[in-house]
PDB file of N, CA and C in Angstrom:
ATOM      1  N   UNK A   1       7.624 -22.253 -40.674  1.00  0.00           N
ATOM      2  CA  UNK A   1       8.772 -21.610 -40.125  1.00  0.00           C
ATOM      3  C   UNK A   1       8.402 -20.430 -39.249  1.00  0.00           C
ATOM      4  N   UNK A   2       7.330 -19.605 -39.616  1.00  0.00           N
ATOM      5  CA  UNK A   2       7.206 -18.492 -38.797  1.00  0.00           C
ATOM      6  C   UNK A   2       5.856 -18.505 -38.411  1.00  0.00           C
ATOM      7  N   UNK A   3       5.319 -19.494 -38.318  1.00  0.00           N
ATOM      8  CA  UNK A   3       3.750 -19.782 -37.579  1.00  0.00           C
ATOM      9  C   UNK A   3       3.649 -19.520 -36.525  1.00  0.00           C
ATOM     10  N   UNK A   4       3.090 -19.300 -35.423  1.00  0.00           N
ATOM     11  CA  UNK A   4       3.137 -19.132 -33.979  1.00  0.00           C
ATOM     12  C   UNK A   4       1.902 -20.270 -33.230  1.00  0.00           C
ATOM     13  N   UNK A   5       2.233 -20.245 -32.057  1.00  0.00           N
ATOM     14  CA  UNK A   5       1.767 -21.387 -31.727  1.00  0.00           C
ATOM     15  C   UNK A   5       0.984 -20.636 -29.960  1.00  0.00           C
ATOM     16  N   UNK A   6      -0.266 -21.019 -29.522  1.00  0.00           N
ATOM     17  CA  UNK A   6      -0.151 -20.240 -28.656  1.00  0.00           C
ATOM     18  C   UNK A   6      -0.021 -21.191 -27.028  1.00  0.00           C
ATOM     19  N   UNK A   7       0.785 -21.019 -26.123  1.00  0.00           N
ATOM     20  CA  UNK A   7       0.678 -21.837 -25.276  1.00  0.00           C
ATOM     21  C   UNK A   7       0.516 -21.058 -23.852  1.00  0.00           C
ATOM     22  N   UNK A   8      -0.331 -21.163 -22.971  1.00  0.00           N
ATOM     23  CA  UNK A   8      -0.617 -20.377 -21.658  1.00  0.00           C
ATOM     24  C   UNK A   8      -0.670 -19.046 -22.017  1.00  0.00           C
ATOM     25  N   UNK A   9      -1.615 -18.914 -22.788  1.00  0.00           N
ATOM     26  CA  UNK A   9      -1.997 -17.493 -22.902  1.00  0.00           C
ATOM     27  C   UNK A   9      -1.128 -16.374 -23.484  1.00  0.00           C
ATOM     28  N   UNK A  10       0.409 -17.094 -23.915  1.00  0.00           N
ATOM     29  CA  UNK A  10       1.472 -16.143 -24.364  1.00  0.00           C
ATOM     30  C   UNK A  10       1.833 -16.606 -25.882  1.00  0.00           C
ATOM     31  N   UNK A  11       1.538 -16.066 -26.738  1.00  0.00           N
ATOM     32  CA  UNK A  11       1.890 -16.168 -28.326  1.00  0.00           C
ATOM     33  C   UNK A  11       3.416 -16.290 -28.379  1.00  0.00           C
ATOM     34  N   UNK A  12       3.583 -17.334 -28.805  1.00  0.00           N
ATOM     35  CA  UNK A  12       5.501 -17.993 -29.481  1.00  0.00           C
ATOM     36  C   UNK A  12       5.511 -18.563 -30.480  1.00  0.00           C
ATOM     37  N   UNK A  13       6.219 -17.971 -31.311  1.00  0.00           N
ATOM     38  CA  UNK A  13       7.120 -18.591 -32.276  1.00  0.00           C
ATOM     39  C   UNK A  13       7.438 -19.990 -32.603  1.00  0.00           C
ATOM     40  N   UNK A  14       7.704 -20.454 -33.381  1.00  0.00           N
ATOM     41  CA  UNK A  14       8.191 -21.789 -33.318  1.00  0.00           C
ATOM     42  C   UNK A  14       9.956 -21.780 -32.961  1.00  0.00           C
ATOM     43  N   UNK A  15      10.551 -21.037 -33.098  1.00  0.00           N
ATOM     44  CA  UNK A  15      11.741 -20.472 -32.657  1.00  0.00           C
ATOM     45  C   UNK A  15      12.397 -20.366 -31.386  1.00  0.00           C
ATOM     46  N   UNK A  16      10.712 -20.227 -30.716  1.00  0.00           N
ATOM     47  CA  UNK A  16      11.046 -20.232 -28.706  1.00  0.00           C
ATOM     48  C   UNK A  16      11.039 -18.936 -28.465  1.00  0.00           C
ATOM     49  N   UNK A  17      10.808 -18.134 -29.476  1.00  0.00           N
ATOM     50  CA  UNK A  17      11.089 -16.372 -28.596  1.00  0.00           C
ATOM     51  C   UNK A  17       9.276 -15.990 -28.167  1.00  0.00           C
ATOM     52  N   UNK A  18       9.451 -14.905 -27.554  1.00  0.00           N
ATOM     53  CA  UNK A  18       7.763 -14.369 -26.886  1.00  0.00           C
ATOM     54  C   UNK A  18       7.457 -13.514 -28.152  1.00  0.00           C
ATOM     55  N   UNK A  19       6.389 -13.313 -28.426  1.00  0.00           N
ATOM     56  CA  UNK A  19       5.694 -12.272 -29.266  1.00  0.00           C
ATOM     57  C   UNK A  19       6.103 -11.048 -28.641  1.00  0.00           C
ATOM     58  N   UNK A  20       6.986 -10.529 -29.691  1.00  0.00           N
ATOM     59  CA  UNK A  20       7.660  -9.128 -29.123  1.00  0.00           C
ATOM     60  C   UNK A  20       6.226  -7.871 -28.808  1.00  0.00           C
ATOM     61  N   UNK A  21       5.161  -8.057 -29.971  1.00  0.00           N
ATOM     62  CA  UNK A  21       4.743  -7.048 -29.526  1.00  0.00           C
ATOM     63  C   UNK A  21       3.872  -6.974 -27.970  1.00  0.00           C
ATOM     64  N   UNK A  22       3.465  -8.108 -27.887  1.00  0.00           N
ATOM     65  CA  UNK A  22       2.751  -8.170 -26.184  1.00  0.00           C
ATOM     66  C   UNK A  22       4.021  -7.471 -25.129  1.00  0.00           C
ATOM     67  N   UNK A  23       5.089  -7.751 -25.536  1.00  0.00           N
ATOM     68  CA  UNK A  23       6.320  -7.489 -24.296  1.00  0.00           C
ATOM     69  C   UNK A  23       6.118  -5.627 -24.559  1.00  0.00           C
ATOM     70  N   UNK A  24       5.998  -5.397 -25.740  1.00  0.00           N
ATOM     71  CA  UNK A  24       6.282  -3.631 -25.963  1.00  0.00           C
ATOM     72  C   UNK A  24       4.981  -3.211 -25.225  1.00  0.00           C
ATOM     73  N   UNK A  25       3.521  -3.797 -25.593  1.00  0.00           N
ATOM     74  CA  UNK A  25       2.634  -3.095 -25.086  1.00  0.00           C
ATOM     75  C   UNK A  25       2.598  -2.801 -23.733  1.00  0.00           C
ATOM     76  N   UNK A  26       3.139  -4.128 -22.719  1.00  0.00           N
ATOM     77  CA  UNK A  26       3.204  -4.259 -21.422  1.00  0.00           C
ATOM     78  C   UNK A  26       4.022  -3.087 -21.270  1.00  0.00           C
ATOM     79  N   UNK A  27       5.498  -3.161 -21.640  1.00  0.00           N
ATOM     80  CA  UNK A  27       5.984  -2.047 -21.638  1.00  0.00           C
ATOM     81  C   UNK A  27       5.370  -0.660 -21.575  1.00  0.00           C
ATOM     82  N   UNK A  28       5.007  -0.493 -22.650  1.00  0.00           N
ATOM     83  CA  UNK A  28       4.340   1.235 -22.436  1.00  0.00           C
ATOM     84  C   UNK A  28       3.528   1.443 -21.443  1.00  0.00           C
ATOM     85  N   UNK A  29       2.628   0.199 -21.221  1.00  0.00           N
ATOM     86  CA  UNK A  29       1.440   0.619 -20.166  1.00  0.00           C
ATOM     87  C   UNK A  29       2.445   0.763 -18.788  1.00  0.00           C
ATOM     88  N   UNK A  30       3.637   0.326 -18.365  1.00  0.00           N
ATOM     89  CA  UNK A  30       4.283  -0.076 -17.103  1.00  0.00           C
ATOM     90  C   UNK A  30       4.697   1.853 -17.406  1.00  0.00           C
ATOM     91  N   UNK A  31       5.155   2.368 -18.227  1.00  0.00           N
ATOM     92  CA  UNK A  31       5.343   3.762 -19.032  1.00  0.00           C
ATOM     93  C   UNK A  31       4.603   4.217 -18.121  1.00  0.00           C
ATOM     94  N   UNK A  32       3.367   4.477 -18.130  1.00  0.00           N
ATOM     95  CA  UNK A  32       2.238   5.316 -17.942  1.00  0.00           C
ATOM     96  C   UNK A  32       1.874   4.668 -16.857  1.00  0.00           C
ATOM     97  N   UNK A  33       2.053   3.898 -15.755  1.00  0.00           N
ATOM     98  CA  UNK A  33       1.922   3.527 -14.423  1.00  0.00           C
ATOM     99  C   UNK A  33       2.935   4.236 -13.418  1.00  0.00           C
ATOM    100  N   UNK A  34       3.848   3.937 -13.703  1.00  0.00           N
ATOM    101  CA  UNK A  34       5.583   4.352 -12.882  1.00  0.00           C
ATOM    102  C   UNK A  34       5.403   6.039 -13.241  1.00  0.00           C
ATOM    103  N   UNK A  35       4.999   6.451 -12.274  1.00  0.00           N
ATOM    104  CA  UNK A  35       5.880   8.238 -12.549  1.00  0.00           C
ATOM    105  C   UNK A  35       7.633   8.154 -12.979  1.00  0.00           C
ATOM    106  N   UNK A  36       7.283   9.415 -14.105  1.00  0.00           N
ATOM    107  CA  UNK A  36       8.344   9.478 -14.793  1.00  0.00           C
ATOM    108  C   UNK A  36       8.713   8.456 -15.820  1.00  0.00           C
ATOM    109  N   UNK A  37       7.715   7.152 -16.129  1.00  0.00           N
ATOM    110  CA  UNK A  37       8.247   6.432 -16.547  1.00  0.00           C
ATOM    111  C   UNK A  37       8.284   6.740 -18.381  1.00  0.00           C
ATOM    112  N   UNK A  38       7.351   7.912 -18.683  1.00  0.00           N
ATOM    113  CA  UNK A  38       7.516   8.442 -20.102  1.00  0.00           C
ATOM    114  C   UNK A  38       8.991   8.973 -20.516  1.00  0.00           C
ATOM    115  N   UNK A  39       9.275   9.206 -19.520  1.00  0.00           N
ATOM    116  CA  UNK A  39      10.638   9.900 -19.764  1.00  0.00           C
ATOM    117  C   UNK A  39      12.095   9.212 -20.616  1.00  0.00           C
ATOM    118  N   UNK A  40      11.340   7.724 -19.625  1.00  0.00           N
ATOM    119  CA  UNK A  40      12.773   6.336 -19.704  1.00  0.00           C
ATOM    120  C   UNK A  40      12.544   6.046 -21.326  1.00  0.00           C
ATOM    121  N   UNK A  41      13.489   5.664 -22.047  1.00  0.00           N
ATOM    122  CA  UNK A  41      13.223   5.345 -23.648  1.00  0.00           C
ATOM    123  C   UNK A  41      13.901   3.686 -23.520  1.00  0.00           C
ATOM    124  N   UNK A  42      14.788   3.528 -22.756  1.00  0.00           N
ATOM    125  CA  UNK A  42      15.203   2.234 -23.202  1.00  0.00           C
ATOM    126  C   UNK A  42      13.975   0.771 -21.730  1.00  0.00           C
ATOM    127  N   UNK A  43      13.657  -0.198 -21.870  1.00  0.00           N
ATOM    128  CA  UNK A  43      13.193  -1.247 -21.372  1.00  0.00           C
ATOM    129  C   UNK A  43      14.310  -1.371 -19.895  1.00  0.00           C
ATOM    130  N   UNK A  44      15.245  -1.262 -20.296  1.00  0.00           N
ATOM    131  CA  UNK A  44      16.373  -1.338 -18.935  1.00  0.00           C
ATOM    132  C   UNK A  44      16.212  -0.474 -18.376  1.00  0.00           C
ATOM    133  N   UNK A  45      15.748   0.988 -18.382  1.00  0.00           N
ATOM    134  CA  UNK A  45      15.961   1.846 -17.770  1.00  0.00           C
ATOM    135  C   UNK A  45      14.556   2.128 -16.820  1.00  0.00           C
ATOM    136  N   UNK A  46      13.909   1.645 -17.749  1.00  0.00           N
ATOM    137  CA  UNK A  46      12.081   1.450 -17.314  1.00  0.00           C
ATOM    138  C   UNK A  46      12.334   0.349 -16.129  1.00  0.00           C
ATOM    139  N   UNK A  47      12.903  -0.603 -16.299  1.00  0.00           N
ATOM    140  CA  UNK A  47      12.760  -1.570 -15.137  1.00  0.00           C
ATOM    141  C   UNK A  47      13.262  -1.265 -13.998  1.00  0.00           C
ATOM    142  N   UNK A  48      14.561  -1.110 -13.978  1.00  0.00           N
ATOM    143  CA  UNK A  48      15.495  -0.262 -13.171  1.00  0.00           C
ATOM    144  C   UNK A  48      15.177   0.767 -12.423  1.00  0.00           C
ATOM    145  N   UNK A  49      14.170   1.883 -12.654  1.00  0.00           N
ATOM    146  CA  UNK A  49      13.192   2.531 -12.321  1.00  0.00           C
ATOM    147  C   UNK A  49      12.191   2.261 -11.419  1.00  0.00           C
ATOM    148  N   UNK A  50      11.262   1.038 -12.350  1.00  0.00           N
ATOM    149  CA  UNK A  50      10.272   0.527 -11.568  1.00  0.00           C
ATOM    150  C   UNK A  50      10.720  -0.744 -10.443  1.00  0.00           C
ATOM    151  N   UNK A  51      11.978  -0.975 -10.341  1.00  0.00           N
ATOM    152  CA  UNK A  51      12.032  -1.759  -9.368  1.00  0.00           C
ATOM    153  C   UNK A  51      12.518  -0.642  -8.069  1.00  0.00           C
ATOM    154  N   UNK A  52      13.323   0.607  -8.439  1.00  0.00           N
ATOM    155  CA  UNK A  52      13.146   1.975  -7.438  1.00  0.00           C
ATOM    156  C   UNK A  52      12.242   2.667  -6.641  1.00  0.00           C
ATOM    157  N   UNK A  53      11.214   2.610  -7.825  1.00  0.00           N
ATOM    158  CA  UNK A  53       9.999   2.707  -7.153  1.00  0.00           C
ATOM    159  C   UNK A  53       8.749   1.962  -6.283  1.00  0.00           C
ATOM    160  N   UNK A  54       8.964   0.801  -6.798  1.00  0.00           N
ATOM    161  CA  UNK A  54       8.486  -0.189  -5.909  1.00  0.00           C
ATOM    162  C   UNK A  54       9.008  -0.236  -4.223  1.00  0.00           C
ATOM    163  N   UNK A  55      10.652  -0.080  -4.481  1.00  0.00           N
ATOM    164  CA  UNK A  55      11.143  -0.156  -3.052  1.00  0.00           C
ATOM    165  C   UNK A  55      10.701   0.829  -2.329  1.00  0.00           C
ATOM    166  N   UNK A  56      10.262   2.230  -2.679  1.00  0.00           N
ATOM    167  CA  UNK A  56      10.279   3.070  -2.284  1.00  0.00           C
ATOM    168  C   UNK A  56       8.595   3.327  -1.982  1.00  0.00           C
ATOM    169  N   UNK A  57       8.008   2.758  -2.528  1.00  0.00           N
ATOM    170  CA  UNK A  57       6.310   2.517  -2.429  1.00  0.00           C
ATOM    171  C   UNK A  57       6.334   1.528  -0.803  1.00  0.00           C
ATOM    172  N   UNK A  58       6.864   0.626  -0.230  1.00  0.00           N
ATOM    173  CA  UNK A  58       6.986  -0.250   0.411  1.00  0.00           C
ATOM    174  C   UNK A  58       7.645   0.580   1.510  1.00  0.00           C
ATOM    175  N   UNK A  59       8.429   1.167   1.345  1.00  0.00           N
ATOM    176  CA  UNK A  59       9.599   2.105   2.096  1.00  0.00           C
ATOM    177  C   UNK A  59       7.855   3.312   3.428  1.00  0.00           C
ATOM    178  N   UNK A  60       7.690   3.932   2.342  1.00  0.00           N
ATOM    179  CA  UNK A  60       6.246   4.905   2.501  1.00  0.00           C
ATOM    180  C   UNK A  60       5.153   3.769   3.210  1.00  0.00           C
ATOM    181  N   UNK A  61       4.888   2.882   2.567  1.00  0.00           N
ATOM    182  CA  UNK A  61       4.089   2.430   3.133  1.00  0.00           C
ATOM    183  C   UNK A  61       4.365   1.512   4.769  1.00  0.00           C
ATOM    184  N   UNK A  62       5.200   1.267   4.961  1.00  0.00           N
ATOM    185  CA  UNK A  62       5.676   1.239   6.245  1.00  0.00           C
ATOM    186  C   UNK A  62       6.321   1.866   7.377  1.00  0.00           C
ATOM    187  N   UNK A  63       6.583   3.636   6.479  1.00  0.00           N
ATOM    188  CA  UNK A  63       6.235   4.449   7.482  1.00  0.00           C
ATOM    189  C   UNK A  63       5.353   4.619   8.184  1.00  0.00           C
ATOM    190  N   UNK A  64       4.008   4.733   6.514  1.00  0.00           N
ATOM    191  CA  UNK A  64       2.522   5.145   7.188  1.00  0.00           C
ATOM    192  C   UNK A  64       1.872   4.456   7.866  1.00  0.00           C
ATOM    193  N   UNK A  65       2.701   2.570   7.896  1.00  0.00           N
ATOM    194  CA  UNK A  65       1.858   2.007   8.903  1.00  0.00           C
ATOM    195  C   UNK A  65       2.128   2.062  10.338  1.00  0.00           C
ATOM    196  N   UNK A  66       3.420   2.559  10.426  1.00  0.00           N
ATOM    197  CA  UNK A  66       3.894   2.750  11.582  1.00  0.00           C
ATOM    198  C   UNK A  66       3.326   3.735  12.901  1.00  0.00           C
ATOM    199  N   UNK A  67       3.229   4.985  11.407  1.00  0.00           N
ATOM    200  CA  UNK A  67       2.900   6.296  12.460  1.00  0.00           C
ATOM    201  C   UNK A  67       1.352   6.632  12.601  1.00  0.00           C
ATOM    202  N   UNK A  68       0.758   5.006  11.456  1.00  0.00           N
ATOM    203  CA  UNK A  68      -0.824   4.851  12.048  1.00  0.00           C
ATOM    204  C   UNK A  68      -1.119   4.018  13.010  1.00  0.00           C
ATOM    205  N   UNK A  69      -0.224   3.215  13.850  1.00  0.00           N
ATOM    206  CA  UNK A  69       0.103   2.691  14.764  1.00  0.00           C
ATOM    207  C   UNK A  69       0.713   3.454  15.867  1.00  0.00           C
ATOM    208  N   UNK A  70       1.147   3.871  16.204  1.00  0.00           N
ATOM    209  CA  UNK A  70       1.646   5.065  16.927  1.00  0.00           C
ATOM    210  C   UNK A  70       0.372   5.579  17.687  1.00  0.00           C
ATOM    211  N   UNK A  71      -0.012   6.568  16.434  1.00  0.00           N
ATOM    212  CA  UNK A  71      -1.032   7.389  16.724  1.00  0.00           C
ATOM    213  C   UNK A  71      -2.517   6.679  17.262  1.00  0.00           C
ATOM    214  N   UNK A  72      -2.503   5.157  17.012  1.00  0.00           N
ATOM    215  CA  UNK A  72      -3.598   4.796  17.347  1.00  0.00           C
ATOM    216  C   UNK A  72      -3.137   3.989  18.475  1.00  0.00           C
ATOM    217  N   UNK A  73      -1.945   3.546  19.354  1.00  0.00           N
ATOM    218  CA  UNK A  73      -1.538   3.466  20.247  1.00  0.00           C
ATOM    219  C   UNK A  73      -1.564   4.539  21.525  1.00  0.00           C
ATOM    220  N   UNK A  74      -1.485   5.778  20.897  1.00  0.00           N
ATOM    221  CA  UNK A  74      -1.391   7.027  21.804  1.00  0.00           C
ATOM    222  C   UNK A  74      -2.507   7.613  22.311  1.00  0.00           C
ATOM    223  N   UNK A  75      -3.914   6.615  21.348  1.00  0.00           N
ATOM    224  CA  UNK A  75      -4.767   7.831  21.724  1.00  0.00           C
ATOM    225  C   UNK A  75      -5.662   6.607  22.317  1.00  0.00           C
ATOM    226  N   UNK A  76      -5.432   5.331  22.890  1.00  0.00           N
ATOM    227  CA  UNK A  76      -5.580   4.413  23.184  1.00  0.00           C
ATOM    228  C   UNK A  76      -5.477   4.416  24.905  1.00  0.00           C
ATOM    229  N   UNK A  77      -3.671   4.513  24.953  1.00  0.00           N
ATOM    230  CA  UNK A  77      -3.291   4.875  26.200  1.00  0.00           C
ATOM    231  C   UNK A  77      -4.014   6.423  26.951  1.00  0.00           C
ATOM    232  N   UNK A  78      -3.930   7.791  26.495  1.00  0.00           N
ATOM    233  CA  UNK A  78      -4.867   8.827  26.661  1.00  0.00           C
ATOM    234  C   UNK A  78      -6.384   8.392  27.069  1.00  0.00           C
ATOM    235  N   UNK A  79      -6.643   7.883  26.284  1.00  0.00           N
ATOM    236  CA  UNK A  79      -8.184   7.260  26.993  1.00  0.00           C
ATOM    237  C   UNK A  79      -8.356   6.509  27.822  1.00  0.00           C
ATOM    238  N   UNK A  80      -7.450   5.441  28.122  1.00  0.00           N
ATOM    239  CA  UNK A  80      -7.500   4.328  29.348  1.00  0.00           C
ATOM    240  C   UNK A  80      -7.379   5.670  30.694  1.00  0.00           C
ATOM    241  N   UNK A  81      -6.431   6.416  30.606  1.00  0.00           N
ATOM    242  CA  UNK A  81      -5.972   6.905  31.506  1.00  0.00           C
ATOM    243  C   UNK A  81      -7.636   7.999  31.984  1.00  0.00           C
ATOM    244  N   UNK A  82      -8.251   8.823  30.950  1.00  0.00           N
ATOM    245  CA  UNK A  82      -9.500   9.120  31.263  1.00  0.00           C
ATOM    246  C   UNK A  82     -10.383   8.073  32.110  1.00  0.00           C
ATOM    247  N   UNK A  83     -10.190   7.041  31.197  1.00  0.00           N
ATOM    248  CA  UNK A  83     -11.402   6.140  31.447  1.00  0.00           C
ATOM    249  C   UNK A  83     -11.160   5.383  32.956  1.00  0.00           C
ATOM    250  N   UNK A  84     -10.001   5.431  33.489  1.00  0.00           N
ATOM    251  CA  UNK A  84      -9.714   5.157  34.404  1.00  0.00           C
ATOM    252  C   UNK A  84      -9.771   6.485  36.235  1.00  0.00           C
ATOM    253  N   UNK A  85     -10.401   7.558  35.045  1.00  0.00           N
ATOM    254  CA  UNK A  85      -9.945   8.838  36.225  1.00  0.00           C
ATOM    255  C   UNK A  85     -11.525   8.677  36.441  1.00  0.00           C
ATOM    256  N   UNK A  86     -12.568   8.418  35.586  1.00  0.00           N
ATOM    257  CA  UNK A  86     -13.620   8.543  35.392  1.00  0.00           C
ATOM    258  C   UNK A  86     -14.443   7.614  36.066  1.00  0.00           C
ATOM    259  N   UNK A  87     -13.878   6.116  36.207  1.00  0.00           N
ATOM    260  CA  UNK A  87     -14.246   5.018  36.838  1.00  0.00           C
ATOM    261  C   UNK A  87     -14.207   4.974  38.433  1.00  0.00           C
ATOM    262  N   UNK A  88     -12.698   5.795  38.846  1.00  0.00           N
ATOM    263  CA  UNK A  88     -12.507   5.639  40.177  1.00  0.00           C
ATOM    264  C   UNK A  88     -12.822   6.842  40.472  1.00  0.00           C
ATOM    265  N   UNK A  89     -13.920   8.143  39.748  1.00  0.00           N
ATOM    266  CA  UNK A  89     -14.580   9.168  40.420  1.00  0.00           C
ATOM    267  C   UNK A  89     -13.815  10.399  40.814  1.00  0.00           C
ATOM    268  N   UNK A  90     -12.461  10.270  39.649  1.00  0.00           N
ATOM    269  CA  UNK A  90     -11.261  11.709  40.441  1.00  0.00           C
ATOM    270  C   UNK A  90     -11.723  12.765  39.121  1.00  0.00           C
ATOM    271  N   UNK A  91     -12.532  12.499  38.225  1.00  0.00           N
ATOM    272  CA  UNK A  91     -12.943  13.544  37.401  1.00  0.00           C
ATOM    273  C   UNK A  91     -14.033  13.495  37.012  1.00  0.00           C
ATOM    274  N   UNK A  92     -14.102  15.074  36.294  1.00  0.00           N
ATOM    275  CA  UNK A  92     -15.350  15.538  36.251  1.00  0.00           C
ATOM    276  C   UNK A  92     -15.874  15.184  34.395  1.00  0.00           C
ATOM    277  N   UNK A  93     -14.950  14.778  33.898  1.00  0.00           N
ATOM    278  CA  UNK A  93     -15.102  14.362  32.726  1.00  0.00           C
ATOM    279  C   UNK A  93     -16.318  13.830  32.628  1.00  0.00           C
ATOM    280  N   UNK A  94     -16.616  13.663  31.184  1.00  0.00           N
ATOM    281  CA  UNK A  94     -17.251  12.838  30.274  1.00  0.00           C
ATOM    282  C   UNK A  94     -17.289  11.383  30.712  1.00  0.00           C
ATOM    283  N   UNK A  95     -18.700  10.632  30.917  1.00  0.00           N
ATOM    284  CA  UNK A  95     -18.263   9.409  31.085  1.00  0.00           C
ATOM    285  C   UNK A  95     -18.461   8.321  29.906  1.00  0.00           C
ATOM    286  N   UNK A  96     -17.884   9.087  28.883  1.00  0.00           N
ATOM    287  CA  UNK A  96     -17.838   8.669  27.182  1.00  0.00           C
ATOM    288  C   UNK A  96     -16.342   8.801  27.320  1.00  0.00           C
ATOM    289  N   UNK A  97     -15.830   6.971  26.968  1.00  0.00           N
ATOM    290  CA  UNK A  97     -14.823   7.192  26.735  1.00  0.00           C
ATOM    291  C   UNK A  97     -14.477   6.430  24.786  1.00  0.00           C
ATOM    292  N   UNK A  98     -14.182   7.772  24.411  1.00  0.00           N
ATOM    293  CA  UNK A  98     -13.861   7.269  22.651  1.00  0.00           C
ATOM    294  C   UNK A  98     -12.788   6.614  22.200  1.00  0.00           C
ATOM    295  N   UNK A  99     -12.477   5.601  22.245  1.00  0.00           N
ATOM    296  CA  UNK A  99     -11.255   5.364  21.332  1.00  0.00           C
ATOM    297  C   UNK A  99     -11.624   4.735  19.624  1.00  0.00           C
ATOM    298  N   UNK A 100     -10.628   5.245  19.008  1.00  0.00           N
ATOM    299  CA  UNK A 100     -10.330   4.971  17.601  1.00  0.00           C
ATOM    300  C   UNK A 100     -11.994   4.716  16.788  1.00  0.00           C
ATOM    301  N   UNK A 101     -12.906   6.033  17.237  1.00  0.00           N
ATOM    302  CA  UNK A 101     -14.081   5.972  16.753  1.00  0.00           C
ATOM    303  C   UNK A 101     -15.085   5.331  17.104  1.00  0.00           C
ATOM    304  N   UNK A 102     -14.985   4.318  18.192  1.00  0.00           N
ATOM    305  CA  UNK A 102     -16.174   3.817  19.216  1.00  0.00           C
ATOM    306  C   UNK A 102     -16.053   4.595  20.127  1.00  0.00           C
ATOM    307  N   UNK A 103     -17.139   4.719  20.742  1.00  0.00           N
ATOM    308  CA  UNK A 103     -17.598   5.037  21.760  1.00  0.00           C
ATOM    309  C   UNK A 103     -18.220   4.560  23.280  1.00  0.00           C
ATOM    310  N   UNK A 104     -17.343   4.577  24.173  1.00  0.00           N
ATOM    311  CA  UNK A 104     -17.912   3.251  25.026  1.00  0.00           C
ATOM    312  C   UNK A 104     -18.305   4.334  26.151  1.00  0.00           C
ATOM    313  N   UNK A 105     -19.599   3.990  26.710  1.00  0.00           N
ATOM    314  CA  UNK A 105     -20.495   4.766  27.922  1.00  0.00           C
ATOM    315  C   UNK A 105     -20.134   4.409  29.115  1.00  0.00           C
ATOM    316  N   UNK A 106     -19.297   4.846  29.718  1.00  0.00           N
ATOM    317  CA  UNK A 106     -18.561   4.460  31.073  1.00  0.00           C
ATOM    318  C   UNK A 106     -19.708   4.245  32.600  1.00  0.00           C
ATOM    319  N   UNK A 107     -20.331   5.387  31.992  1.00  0.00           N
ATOM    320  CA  UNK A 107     -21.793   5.497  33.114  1.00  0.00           C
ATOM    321  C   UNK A 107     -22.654   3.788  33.270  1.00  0.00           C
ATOM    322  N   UNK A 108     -22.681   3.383  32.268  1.00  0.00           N
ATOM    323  CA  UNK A 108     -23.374   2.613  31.943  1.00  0.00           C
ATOM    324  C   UNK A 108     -22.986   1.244  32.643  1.00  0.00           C
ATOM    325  N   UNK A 109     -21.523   1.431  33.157  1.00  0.00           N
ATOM    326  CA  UNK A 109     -20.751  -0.326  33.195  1.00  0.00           C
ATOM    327  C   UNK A 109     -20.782  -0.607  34.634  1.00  0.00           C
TER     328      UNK A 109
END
């Protein structure tokens, strides 16, 4: 009657329910992942939470890819425009033109 049986790696009952305690441990550790998540006491409130924060992890992270795109767009265009003053001989610049951490020798081409 109360044997457990184990199938794909998840301990059940003969009853059909999950081994409550694997669900609690997951739980606490999701606790101590999620900021703030020590705070939450009930499982609903923990999820509810961590699905907030997730959106909001995704939210950030496609700012930061944005305005690392941007910025590596901007300093892209800035250099063509050197590398172009430098080629046709209207400046006295550097004939190192750097973008996004290479370095290309303009003298050289």
């Amino acid at each position: 009657m109360g044997s457990r049986t184990q199938v794909a790696g998840k301990k059940h009952s003969r009853r059909g329910g999950v081994n409550t305690s694997n669900f609690e441990r997951k739980m606490k550790k999701l606790q101590t992942v999620v900021p703030g998540g020590h705070r939450l006491h009930s499982n609903e409130e923990l999820l509810i939470h961590t699905a907030d924060y997730i959106v909001s992890m995704k939210s950030q992270l496609m700012v930061l890819k944005n305005a690392l795109f941007y910025k590596v767009i901007k300093n892209i265009k800035s250099e063509s425009k050197k590398a172009i003053a430098v080629i046709a001989g209207d400046s006295d610049s550097t004939a190192n033109l750097k973008v996004n951490g290479f370095i290309i020798n303009l003298s050289q081409m």
